[in-house]
PDB file of N, CA and C in Angstrom:
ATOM      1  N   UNK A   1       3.820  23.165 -31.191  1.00  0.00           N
ATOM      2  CA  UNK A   1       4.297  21.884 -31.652  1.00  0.00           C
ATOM      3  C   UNK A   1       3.290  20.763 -31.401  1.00  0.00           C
ATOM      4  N   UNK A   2       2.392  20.813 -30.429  1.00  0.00           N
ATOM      5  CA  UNK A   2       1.458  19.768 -30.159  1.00  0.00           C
ATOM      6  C   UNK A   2       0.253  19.690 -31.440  1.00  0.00           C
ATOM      7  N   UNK A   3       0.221  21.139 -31.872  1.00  0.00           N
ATOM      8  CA  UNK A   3      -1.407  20.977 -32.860  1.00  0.00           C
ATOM      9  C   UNK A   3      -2.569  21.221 -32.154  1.00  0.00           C
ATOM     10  N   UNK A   4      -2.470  21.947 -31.012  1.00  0.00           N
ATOM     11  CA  UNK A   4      -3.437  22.406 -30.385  1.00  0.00           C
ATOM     12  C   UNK A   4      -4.293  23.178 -31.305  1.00  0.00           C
ATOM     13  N   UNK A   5      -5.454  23.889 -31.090  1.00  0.00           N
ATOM     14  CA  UNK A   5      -6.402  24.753 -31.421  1.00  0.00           C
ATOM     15  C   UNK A   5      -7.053  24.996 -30.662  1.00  0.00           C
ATOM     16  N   UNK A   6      -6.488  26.650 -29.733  1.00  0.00           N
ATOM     17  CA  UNK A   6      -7.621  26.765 -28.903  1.00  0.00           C
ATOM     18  C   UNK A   6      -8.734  27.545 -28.854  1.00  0.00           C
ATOM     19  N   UNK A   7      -9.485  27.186 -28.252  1.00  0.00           N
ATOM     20  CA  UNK A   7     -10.997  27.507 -28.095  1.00  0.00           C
ATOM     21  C   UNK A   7     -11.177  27.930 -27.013  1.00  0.00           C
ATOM     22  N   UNK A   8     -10.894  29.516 -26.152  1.00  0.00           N
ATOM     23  CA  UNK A   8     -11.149  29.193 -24.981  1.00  0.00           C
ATOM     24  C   UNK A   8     -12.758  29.727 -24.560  1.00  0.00           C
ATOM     25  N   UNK A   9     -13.297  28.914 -23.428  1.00  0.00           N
ATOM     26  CA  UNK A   9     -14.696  29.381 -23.178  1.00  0.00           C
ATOM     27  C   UNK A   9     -14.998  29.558 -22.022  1.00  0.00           C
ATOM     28  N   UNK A  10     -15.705  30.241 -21.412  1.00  0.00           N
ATOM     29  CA  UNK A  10     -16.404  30.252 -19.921  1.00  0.00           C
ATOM     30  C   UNK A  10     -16.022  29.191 -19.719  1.00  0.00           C
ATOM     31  N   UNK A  11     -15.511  29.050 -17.842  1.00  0.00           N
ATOM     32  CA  UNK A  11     -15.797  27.810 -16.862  1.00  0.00           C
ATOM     33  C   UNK A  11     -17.101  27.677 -16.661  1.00  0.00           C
ATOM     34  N   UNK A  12     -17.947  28.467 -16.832  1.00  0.00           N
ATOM     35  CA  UNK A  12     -19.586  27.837 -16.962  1.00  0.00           C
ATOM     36  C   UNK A  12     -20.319  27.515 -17.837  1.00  0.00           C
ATOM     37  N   UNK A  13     -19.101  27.033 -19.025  1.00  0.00           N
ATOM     38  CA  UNK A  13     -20.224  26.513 -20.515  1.00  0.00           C
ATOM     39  C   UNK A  13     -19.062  25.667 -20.768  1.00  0.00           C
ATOM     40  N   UNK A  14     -18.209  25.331 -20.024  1.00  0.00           N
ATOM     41  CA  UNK A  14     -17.442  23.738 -19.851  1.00  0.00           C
ATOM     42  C   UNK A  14     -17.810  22.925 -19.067  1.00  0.00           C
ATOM     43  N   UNK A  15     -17.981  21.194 -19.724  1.00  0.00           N
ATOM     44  CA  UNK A  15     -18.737  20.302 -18.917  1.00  0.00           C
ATOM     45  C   UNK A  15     -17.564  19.349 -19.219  1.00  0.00           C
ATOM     46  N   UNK A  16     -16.770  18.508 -18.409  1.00  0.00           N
ATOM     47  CA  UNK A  16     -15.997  17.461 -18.744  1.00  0.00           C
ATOM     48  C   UNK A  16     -16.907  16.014 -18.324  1.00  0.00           C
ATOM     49  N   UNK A  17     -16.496  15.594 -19.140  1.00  0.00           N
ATOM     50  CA  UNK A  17     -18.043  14.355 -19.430  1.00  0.00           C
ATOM     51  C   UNK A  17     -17.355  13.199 -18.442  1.00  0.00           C
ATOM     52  N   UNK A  18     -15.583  13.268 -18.104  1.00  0.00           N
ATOM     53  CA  UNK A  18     -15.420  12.185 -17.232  1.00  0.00           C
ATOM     54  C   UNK A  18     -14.998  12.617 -16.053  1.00  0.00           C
ATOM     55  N   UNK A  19     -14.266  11.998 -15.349  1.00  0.00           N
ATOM     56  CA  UNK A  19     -13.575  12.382 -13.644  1.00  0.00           C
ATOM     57  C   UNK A  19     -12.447  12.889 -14.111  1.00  0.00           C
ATOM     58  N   UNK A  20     -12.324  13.950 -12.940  1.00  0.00           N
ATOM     59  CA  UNK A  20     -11.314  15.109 -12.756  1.00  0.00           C
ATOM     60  C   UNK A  20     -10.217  14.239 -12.551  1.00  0.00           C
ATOM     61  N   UNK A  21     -10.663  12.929 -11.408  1.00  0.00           N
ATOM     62  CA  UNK A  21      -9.445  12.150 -11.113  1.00  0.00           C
ATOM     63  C   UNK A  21      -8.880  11.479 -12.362  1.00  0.00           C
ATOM     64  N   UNK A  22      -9.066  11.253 -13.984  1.00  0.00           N
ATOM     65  CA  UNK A  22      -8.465  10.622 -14.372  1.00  0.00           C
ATOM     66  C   UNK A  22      -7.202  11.752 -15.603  1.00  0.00           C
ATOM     67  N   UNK A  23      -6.884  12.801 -14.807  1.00  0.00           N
ATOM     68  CA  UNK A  23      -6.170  13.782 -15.244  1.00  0.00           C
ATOM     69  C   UNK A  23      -5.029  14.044 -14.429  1.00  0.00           C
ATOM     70  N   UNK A  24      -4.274  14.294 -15.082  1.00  0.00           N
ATOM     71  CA  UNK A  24      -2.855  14.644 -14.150  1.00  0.00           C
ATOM     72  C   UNK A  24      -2.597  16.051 -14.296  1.00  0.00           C
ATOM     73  N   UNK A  25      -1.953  17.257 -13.832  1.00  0.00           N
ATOM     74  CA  UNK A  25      -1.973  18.472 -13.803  1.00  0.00           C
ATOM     75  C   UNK A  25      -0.251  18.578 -14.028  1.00  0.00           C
ATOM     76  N   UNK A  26      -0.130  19.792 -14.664  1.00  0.00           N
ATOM     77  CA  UNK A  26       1.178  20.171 -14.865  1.00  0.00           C
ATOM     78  C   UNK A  26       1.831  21.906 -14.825  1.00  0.00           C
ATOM     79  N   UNK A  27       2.229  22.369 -13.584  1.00  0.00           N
ATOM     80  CA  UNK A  27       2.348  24.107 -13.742  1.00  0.00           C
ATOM     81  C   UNK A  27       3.761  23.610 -14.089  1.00  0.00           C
ATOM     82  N   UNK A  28       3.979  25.242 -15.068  1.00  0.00           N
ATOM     83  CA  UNK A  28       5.294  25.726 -14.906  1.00  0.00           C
ATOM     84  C   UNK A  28       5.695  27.232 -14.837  1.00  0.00           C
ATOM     85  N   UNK A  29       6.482  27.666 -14.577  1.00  0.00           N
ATOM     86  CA  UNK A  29       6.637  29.140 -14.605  1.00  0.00           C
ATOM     87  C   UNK A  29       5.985  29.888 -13.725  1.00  0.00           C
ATOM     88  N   UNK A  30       5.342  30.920 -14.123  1.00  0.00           N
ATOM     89  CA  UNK A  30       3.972  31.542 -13.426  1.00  0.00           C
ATOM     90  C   UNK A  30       3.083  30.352 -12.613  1.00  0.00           C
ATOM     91  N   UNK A  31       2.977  29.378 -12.816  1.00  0.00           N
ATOM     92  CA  UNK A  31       2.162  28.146 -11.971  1.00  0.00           C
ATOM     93  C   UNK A  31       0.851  28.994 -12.206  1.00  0.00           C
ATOM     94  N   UNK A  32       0.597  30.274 -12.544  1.00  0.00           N
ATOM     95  CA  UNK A  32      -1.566  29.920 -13.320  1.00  0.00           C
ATOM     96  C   UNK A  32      -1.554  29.031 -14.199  1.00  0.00           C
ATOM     97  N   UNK A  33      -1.491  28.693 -15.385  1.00  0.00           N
ATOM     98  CA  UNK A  33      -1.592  27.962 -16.255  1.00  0.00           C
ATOM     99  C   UNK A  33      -1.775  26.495 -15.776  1.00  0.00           C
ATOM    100  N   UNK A  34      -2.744  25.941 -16.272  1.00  0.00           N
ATOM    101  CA  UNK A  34      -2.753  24.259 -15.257  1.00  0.00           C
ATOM    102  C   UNK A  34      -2.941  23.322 -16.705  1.00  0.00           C
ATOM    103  N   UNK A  35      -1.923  22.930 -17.109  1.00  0.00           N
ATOM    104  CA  UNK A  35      -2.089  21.967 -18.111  1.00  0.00           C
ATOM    105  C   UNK A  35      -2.257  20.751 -17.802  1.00  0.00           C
ATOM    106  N   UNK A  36      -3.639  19.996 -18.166  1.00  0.00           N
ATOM    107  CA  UNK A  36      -3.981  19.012 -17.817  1.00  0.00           C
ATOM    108  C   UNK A  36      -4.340  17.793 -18.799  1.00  0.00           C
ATOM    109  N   UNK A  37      -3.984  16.942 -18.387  1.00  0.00           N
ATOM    110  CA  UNK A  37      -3.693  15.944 -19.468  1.00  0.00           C
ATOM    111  C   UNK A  37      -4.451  14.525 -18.955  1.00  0.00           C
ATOM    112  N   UNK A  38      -4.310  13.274 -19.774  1.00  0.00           N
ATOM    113  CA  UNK A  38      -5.227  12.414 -19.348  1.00  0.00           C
ATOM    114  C   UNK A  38      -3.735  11.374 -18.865  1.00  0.00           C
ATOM    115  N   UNK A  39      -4.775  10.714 -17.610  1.00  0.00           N
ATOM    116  CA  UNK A  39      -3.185   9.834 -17.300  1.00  0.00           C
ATOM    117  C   UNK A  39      -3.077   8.431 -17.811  1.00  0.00           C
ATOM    118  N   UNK A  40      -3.596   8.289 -18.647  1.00  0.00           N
ATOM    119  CA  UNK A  40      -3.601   7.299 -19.606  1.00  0.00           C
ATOM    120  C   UNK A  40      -3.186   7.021 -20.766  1.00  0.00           C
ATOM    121  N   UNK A  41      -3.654   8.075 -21.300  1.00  0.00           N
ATOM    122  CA  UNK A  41      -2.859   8.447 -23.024  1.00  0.00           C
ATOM    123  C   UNK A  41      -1.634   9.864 -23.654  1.00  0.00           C
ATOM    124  N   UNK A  42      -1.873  10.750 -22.414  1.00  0.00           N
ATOM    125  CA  UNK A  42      -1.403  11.807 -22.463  1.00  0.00           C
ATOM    126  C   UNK A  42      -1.463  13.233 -23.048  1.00  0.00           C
ATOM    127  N   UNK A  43      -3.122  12.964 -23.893  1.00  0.00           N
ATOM    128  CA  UNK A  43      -3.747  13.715 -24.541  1.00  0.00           C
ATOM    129  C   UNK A  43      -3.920  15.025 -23.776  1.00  0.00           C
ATOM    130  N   UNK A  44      -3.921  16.046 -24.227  1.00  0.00           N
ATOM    131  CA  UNK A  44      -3.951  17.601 -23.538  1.00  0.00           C
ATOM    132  C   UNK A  44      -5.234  17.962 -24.363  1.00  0.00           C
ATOM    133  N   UNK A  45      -6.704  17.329 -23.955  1.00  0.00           N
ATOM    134  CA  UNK A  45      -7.389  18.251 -24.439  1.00  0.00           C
ATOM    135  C   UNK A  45      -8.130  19.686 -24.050  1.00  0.00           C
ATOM    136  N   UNK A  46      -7.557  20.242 -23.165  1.00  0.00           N
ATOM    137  CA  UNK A  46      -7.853  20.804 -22.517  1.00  0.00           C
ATOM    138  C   UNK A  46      -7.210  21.703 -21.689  1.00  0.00           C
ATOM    139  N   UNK A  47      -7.021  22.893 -21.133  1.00  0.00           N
ATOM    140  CA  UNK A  47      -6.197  23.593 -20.310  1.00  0.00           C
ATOM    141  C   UNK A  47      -7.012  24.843 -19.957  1.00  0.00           C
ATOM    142  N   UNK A  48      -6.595  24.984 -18.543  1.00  0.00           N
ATOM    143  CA  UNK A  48      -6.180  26.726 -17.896  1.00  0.00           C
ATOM    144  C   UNK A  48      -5.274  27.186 -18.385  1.00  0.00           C
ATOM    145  N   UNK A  49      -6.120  28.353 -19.776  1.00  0.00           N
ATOM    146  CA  UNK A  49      -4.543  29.386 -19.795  1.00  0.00           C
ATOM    147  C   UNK A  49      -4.158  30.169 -18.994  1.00  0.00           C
ATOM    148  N   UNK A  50      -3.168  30.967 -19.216  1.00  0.00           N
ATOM    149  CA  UNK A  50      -2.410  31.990 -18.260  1.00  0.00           C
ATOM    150  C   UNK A  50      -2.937  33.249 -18.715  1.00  0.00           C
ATOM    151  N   UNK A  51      -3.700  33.400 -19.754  1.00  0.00           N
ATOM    152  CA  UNK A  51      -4.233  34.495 -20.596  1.00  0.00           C
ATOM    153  C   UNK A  51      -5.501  34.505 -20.074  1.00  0.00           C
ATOM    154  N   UNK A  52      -6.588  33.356 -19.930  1.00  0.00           N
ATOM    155  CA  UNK A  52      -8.007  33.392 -19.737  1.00  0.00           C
ATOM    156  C   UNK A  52      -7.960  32.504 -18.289  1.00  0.00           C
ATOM    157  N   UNK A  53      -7.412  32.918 -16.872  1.00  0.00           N
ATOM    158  CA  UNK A  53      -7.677  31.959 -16.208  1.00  0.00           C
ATOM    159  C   UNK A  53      -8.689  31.582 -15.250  1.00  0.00           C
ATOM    160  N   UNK A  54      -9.329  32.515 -15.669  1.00  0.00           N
ATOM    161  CA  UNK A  54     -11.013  31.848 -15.675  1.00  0.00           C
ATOM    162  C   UNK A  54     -11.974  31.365 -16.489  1.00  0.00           C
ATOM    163  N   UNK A  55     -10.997  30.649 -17.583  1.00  0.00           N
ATOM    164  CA  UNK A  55     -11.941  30.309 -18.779  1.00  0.00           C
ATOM    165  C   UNK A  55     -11.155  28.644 -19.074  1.00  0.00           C
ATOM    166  N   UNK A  56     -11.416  27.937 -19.725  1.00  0.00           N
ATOM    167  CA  UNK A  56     -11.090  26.564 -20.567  1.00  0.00           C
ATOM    168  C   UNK A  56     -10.316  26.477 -21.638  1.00  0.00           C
ATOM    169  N   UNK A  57      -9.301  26.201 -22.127  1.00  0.00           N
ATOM    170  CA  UNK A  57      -8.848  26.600 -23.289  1.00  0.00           C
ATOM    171  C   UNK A  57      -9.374  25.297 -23.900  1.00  0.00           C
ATOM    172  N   UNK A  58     -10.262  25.179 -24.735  1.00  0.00           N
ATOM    173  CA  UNK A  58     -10.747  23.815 -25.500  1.00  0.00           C
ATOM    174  C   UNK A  58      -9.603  23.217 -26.440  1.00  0.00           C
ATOM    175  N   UNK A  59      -9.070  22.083 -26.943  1.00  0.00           N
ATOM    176  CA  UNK A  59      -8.379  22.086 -27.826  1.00  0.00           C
ATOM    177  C   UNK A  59      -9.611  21.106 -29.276  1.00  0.00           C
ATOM    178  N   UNK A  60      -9.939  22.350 -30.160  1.00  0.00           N
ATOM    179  CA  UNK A  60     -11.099  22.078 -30.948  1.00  0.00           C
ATOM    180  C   UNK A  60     -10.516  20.449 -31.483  1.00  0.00           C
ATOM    181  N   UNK A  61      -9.330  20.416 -31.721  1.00  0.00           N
ATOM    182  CA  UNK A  61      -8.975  18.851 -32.252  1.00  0.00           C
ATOM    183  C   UNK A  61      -9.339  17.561 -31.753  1.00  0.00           C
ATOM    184  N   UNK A  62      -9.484  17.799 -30.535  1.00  0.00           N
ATOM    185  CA  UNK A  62     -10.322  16.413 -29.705  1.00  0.00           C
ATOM    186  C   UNK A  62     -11.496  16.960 -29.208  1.00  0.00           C
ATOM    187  N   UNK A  63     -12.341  17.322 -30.433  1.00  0.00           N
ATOM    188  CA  UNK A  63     -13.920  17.292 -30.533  1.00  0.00           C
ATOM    189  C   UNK A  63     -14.497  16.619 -31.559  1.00  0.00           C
ATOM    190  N   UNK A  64     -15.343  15.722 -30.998  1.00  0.00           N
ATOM    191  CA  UNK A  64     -15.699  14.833 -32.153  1.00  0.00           C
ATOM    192  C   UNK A  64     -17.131  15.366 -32.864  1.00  0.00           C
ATOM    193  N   UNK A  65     -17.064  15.267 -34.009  1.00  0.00           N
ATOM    194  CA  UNK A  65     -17.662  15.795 -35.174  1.00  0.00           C
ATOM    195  C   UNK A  65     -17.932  17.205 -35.274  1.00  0.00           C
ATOM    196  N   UNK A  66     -16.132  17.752 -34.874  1.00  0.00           N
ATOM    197  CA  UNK A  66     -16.023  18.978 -35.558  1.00  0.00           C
ATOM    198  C   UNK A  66     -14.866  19.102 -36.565  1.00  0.00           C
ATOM    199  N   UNK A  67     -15.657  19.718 -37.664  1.00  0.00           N
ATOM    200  CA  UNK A  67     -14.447  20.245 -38.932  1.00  0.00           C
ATOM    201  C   UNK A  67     -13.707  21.512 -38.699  1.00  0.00           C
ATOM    202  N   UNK A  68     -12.600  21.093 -38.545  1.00  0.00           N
ATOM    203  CA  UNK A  68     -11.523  22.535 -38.091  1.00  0.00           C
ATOM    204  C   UNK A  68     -11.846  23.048 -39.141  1.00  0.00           C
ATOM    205  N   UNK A  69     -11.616  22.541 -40.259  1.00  0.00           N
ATOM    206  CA  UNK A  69     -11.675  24.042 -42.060  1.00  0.00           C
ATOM    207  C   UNK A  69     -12.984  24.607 -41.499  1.00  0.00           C
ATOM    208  N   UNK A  70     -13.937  24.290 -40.957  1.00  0.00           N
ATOM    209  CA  UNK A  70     -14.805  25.566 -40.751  1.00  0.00           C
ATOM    210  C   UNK A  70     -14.823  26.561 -40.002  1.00  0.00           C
ATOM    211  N   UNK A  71     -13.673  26.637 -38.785  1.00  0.00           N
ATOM    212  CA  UNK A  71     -13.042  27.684 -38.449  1.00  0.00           C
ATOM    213  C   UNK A  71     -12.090  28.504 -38.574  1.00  0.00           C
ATOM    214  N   UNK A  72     -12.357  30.135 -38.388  1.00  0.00           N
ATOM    215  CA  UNK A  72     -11.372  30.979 -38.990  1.00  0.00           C
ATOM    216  C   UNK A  72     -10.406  30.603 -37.633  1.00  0.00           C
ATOM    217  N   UNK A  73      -9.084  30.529 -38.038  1.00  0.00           N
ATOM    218  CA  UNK A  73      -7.425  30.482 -36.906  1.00  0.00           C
ATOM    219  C   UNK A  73      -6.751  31.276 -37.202  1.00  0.00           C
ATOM    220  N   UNK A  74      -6.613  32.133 -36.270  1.00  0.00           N
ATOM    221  CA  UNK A  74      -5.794  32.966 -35.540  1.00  0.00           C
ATOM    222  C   UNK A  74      -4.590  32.563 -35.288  1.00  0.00           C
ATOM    223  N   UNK A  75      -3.001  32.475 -36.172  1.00  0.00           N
ATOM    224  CA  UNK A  75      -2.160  32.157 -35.891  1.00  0.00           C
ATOM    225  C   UNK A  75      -1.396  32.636 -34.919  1.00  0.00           C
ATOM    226  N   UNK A  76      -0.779  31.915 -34.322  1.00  0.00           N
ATOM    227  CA  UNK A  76       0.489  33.246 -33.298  1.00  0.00           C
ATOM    228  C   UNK A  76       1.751  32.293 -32.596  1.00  0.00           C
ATOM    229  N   UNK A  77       2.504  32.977 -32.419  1.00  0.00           N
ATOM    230  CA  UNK A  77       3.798  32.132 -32.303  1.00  0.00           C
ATOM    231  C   UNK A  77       4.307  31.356 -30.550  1.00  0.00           C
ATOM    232  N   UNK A  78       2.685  31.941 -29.795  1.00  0.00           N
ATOM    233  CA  UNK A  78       3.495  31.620 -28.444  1.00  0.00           C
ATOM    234  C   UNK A  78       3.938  32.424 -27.551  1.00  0.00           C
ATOM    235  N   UNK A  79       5.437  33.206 -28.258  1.00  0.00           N
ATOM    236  CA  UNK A  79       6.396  34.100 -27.726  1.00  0.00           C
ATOM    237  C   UNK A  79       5.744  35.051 -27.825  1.00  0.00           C
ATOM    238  N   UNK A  80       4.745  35.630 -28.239  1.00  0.00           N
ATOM    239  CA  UNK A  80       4.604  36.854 -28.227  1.00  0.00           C
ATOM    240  C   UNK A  80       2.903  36.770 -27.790  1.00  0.00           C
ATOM    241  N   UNK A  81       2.502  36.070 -27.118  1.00  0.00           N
ATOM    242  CA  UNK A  81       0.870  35.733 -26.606  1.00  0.00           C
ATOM    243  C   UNK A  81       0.238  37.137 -26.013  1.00  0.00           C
ATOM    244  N   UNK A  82       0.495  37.652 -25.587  1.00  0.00           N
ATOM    245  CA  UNK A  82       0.563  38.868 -25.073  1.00  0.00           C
ATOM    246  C   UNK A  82      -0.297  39.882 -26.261  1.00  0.00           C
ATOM    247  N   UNK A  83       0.104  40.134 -27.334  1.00  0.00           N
ATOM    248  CA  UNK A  83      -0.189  40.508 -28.413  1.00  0.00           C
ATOM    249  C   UNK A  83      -1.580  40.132 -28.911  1.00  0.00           C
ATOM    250  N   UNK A  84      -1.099  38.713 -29.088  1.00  0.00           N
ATOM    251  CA  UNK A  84      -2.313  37.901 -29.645  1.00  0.00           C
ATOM    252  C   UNK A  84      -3.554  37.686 -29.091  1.00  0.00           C
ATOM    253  N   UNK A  85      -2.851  37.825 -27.996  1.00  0.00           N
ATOM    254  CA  UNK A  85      -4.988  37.812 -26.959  1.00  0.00           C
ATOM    255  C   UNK A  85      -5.263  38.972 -27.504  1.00  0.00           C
ATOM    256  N   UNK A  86      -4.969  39.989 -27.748  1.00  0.00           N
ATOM    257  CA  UNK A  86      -5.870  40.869 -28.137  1.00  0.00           C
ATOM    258  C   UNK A  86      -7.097  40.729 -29.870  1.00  0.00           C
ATOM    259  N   UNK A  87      -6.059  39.510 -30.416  1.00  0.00           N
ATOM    260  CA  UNK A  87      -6.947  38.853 -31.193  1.00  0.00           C
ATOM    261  C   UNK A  87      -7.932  38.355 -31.184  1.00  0.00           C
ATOM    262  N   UNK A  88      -7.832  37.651 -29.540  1.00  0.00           N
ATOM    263  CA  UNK A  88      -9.080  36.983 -29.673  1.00  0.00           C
ATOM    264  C   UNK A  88      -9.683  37.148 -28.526  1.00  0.00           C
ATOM    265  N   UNK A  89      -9.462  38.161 -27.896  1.00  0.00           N
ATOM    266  CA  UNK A  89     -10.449  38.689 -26.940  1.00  0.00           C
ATOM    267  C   UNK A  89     -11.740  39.366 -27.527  1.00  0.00           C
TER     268      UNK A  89
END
């Protein structure tokens, strides 16, 4: 429902260009997953999935001067994630 698109990549080929402090963190469930958001606007560009949690989940939409139509997406419903990483592993 948000419009995410994720991208996930190595924690060592992610650079966050501002302070960690201006993010707020959010577990639920399992508590791996660390959804992190900005505490200002509330933007989620970014997350620890529960699937890659040693990786970044990028959300390609808050990247500036990138065209989503030039990437192939991998749809999937969520409920069934489990499945779908095997898509994009």
């Amino acid at each position: 429902m948000k419009g995410t698109l994720h991208w996930i990549v190595p924690r060592s080929a992610f650079r966050l260009l501002t302070s960690w402090d201006a993010l707020a963190t959010y577990r639920f469930n399992t508590g791996i997953a660390q959804h992190l958001f900005c505490k200002v606007c509330g933007v989620q560009s970014f997350y620890v999935p529960r699937s890659h949690p040693d990786g970044i989940s990028v959300n390609v939409r808050c990247l500036e001067g990138v065209d989503v139509s030039d990437w192939e997406i991998i749809s999937f419903d969520g409920r069934d994630w489990e499945q779908a990483r095997s898509q994009i592993d």
